[in-house]
PDB file of N, CA and C in Angstrom:
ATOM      1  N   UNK A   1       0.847  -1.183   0.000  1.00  0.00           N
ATOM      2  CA  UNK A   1       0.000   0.000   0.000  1.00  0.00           C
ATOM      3  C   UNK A   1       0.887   1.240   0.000  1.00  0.00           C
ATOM      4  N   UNK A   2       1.095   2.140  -0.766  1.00  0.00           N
ATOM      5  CA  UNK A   2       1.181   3.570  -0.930  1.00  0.00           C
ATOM      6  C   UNK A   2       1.631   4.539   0.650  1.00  0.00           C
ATOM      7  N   UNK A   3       2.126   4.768   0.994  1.00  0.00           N
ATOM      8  CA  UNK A   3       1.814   6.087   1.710  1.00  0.00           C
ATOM      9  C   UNK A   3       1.512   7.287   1.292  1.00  0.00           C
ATOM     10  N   UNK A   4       0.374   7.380   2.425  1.00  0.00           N
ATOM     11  CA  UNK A   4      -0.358   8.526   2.068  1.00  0.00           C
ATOM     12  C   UNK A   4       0.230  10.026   2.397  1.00  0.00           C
ATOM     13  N   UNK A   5       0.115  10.438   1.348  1.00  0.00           N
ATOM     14  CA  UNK A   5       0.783  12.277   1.795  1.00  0.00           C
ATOM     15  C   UNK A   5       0.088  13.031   2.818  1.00  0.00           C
ATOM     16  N   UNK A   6       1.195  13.779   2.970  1.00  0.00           N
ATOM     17  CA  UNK A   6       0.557  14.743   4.115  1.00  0.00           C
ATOM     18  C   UNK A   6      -0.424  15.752   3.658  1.00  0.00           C
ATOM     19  N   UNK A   7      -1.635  16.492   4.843  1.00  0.00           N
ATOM     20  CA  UNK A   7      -2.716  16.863   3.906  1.00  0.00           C
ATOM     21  C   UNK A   7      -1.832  18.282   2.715  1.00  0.00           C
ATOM     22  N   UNK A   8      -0.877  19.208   3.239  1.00  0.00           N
ATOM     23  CA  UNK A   8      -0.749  20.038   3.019  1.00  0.00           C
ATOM     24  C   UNK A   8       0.088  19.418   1.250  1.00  0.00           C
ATOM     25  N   UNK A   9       0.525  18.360   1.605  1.00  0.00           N
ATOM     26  CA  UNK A   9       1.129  18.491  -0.245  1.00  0.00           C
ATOM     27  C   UNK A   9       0.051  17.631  -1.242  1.00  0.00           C
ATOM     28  N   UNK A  10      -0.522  18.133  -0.866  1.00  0.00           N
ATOM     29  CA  UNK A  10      -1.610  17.651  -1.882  1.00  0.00           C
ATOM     30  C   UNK A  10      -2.403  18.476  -2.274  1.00  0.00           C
ATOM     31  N   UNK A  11      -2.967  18.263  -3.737  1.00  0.00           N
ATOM     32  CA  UNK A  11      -3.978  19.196  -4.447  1.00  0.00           C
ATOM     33  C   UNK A  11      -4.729  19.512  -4.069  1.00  0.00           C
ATOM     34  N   UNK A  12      -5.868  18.668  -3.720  1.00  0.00           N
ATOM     35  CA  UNK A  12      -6.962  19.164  -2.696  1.00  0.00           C
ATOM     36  C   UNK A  12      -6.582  20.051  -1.886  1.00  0.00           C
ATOM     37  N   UNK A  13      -5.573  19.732  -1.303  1.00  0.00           N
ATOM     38  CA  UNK A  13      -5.556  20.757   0.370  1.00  0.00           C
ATOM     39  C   UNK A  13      -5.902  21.862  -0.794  1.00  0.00           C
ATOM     40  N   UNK A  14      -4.690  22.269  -1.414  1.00  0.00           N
ATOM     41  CA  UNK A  14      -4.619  23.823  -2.389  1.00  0.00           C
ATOM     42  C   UNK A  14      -5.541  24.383  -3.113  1.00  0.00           C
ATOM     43  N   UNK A  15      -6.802  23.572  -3.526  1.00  0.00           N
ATOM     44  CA  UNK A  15      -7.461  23.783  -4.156  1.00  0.00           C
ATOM     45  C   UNK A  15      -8.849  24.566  -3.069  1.00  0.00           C
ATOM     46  N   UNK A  16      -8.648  23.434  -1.820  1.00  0.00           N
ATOM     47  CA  UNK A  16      -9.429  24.189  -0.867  1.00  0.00           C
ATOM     48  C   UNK A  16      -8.930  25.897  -0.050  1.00  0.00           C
ATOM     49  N   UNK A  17      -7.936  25.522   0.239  1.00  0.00           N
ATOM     50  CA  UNK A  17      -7.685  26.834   0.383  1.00  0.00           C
ATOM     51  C   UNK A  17      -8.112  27.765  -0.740  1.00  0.00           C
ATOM     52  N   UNK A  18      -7.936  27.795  -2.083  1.00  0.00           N
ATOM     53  CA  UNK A  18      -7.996  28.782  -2.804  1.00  0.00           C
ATOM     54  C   UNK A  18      -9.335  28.914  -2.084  1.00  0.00           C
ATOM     55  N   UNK A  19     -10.858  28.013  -2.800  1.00  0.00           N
ATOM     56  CA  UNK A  19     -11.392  28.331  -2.323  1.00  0.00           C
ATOM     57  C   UNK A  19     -12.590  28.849  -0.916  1.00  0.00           C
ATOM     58  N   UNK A  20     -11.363  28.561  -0.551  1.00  0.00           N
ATOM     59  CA  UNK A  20     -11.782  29.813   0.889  1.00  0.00           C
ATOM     60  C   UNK A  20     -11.080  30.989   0.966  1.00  0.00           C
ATOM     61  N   UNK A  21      -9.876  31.049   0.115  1.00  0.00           N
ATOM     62  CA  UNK A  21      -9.999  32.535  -0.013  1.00  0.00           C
ATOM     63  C   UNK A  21     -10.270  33.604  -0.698  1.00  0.00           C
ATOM     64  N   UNK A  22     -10.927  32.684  -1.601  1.00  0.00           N
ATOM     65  CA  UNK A  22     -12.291  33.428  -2.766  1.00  0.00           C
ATOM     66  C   UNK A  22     -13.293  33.505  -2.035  1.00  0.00           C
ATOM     67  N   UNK A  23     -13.388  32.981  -1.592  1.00  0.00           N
ATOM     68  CA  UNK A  23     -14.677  32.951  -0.388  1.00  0.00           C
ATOM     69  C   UNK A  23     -14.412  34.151   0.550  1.00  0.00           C
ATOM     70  N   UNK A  24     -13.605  34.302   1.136  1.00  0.00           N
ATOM     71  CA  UNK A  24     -13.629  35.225   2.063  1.00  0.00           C
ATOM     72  C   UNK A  24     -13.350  36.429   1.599  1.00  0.00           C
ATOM     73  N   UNK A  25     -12.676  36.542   0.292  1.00  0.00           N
ATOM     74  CA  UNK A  25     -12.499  37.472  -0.915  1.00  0.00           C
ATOM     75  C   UNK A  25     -14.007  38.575  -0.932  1.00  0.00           C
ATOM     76  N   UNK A  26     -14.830  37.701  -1.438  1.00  0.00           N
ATOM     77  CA  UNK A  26     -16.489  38.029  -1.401  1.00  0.00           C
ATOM     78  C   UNK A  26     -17.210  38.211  -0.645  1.00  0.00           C
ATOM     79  N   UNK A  27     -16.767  37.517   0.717  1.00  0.00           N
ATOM     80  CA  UNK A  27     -17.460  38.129   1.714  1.00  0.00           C
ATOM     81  C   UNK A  27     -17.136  39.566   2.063  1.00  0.00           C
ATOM     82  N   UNK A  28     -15.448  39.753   2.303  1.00  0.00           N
ATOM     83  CA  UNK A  28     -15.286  41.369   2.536  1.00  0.00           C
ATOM     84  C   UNK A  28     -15.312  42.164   1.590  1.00  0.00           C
ATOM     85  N   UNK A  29     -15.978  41.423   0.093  1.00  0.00           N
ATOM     86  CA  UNK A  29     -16.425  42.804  -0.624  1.00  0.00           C
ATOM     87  C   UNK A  29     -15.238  43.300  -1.687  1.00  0.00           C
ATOM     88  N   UNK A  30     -14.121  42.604  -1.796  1.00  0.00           N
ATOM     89  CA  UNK A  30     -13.306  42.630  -2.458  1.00  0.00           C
ATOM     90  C   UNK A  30     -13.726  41.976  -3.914  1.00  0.00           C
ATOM     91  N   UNK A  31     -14.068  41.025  -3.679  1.00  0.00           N
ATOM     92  CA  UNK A  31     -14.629  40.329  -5.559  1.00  0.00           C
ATOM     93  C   UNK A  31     -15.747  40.625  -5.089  1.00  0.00           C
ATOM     94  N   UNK A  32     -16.730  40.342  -6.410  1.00  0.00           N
ATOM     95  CA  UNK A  32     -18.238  40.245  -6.385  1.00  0.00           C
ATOM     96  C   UNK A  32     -18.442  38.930  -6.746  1.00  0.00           C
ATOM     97  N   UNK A  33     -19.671  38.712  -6.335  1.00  0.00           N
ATOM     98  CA  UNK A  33     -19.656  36.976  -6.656  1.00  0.00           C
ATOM     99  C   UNK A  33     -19.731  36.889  -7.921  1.00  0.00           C
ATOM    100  N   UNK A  34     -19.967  37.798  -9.375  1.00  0.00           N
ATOM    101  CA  UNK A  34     -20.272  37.147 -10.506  1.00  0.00           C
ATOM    102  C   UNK A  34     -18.946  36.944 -11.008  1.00  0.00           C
ATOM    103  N   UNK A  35     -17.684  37.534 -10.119  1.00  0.00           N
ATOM    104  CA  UNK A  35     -16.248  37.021 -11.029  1.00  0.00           C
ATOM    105  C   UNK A  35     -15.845  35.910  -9.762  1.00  0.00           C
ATOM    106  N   UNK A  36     -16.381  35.939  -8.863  1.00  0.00           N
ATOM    107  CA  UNK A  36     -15.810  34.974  -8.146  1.00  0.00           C
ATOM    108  C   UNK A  36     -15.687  33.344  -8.620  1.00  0.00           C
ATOM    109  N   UNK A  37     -16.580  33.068  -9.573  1.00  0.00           N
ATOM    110  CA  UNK A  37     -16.371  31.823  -9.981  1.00  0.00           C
ATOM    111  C   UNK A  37     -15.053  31.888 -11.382  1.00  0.00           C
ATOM    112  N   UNK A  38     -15.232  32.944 -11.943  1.00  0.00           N
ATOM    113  CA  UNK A  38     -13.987  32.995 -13.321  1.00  0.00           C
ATOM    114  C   UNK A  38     -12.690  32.670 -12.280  1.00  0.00           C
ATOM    115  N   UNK A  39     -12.850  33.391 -11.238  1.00  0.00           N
ATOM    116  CA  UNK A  39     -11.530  33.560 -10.388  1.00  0.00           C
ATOM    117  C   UNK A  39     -11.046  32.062  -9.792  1.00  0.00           C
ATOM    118  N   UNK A  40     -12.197  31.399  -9.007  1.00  0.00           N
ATOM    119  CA  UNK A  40     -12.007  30.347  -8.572  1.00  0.00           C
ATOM    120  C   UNK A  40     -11.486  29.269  -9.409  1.00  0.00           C
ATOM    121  N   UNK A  41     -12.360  28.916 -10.917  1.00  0.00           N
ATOM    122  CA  UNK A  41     -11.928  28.243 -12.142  1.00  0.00           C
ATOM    123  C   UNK A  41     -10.232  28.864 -12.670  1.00  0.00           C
ATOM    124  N   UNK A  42      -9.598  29.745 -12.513  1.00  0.00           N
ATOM    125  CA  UNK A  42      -8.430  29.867 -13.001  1.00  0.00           C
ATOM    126  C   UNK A  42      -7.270  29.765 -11.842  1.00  0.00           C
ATOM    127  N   UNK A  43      -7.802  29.814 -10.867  1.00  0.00           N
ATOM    128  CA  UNK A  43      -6.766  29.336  -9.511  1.00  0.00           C
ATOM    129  C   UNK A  43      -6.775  28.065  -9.401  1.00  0.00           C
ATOM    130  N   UNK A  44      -8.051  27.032  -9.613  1.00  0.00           N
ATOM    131  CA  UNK A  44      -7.830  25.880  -9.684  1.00  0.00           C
ATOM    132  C   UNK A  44      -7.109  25.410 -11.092  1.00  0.00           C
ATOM    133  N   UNK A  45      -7.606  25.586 -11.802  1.00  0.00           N
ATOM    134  CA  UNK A  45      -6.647  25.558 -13.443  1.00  0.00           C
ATOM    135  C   UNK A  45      -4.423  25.525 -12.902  1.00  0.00           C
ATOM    136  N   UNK A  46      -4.670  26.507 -12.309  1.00  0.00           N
ATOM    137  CA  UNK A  46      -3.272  27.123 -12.166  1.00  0.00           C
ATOM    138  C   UNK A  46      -2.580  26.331 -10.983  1.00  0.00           C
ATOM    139  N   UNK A  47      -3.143  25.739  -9.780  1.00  0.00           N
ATOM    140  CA  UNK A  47      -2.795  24.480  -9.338  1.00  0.00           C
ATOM    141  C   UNK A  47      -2.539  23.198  -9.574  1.00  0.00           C
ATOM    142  N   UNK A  48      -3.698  22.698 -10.581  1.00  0.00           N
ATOM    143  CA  UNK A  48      -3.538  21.519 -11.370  1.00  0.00           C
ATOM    144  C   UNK A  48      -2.302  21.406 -11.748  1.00  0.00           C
ATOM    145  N   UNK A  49      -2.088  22.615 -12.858  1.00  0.00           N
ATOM    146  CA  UNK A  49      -0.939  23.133 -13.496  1.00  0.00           C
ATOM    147  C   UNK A  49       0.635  22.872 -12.751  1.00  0.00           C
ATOM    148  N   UNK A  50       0.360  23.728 -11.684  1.00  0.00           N
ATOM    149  CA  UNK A  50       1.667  23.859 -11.103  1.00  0.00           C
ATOM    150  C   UNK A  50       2.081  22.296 -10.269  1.00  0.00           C
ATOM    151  N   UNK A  51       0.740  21.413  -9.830  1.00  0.00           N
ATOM    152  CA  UNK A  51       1.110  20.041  -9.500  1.00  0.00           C
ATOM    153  C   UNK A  51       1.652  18.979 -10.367  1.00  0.00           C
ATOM    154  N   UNK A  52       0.846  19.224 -11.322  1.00  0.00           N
ATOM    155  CA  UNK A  52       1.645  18.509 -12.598  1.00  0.00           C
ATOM    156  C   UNK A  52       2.924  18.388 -12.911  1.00  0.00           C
ATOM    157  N   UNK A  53       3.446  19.746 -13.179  1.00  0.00           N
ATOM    158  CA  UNK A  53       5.102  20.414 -13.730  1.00  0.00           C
ATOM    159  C   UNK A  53       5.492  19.818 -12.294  1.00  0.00           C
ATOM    160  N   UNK A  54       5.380  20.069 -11.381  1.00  0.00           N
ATOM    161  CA  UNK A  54       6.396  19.401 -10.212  1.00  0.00           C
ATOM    162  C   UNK A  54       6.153  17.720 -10.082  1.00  0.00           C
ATOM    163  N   UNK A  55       5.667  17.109 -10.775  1.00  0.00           N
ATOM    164  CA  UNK A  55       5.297  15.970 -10.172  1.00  0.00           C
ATOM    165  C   UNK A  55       6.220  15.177 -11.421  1.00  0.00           C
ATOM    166  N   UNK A  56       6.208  15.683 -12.904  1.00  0.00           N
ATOM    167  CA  UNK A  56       6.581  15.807 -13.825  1.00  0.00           C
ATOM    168  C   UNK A  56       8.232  16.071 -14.111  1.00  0.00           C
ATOM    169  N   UNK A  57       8.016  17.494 -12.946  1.00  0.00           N
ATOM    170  CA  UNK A  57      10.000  17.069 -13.044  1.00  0.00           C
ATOM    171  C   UNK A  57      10.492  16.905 -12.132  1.00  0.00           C
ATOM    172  N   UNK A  58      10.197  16.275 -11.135  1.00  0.00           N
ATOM    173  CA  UNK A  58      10.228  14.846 -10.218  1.00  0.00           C
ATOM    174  C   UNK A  58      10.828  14.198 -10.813  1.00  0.00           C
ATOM    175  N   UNK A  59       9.819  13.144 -11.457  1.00  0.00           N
ATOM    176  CA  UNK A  59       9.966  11.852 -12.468  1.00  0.00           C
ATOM    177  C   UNK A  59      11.287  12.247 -13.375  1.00  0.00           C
ATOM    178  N   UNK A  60      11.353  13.070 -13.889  1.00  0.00           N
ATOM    179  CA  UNK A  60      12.764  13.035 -15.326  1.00  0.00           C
ATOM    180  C   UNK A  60      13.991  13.530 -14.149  1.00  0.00           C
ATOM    181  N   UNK A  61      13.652  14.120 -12.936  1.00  0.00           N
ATOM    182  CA  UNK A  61      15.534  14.129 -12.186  1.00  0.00           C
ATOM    183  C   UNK A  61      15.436  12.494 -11.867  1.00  0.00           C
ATOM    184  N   UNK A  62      14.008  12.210 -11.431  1.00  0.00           N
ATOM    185  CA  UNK A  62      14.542  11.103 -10.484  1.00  0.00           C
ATOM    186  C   UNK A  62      15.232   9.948 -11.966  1.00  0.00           C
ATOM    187  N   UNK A  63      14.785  10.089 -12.938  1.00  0.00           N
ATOM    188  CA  UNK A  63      15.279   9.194 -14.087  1.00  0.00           C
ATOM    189  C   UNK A  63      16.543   9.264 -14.150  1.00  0.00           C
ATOM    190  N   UNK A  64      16.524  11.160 -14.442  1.00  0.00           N
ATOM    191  CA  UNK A  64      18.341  11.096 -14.673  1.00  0.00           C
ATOM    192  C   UNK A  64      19.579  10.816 -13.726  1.00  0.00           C
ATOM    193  N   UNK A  65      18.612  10.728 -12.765  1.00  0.00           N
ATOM    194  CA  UNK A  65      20.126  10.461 -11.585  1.00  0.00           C
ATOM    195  C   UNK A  65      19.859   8.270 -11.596  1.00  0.00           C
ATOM    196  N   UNK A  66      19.114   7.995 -11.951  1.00  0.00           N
ATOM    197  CA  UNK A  66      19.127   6.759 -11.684  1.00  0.00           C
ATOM    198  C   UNK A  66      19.523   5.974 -12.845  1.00  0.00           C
ATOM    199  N   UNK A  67      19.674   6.961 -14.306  1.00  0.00           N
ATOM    200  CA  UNK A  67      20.496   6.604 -15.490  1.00  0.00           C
ATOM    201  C   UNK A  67      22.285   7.173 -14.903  1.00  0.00           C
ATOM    202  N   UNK A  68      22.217   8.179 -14.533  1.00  0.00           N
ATOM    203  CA  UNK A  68      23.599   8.776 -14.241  1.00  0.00           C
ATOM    204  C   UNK A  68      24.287   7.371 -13.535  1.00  0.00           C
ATOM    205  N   UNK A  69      23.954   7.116 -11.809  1.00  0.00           N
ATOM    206  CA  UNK A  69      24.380   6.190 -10.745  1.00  0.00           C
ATOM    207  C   UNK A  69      24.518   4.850 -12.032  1.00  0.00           C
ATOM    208  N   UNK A  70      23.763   4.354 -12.607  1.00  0.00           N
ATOM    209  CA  UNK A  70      23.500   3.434 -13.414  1.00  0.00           C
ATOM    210  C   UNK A  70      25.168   3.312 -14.119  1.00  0.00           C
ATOM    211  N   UNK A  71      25.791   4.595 -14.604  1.00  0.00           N
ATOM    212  CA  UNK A  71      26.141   4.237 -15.771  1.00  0.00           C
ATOM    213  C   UNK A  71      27.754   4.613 -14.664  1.00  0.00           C
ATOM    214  N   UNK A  72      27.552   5.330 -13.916  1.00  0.00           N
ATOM    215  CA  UNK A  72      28.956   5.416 -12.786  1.00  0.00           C
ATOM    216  C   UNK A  72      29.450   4.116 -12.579  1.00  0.00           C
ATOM    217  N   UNK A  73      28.463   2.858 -12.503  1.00  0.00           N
ATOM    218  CA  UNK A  73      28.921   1.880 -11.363  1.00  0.00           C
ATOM    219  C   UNK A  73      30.195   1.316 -12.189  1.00  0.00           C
TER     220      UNK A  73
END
């Protein structure tokens, strides 16, 4: 079985935070709710995003150091 991540490195957590602070954005009157959803849809967009590219070049260091060690021995 997997271990499970901690809540904070994970998407969800980030995705919830955003929205609560679109949320609380609208409550003090700072957004209005009719952009609050464009806003919410492009912060989540932009997390996806940014989890991906890190998860992504993860995978190709962790390759290249395990081709590098590979080819040292």
């Amino acid at each position: 079985m997997d271990k499970l991540k901690s809540g904070w490195k994970t998407s969800e957590f980030w995705t919830t935070c955003i929205l609560q602070g679109v949320s609380l954005a609208v409550i003090l009157g700072m957004v209005n709710s009719t952009e609050s959803a464009t806003l919410t849809d492009s912060l989540t967009k932009m997390i996806t995003a940014i989890f991906t590219l890190a998860i992504s070049g993860g995978t190709t260091l962790a390759y290249i150091k395990s081709r590098f060690d590979l080819k040292n021995k």
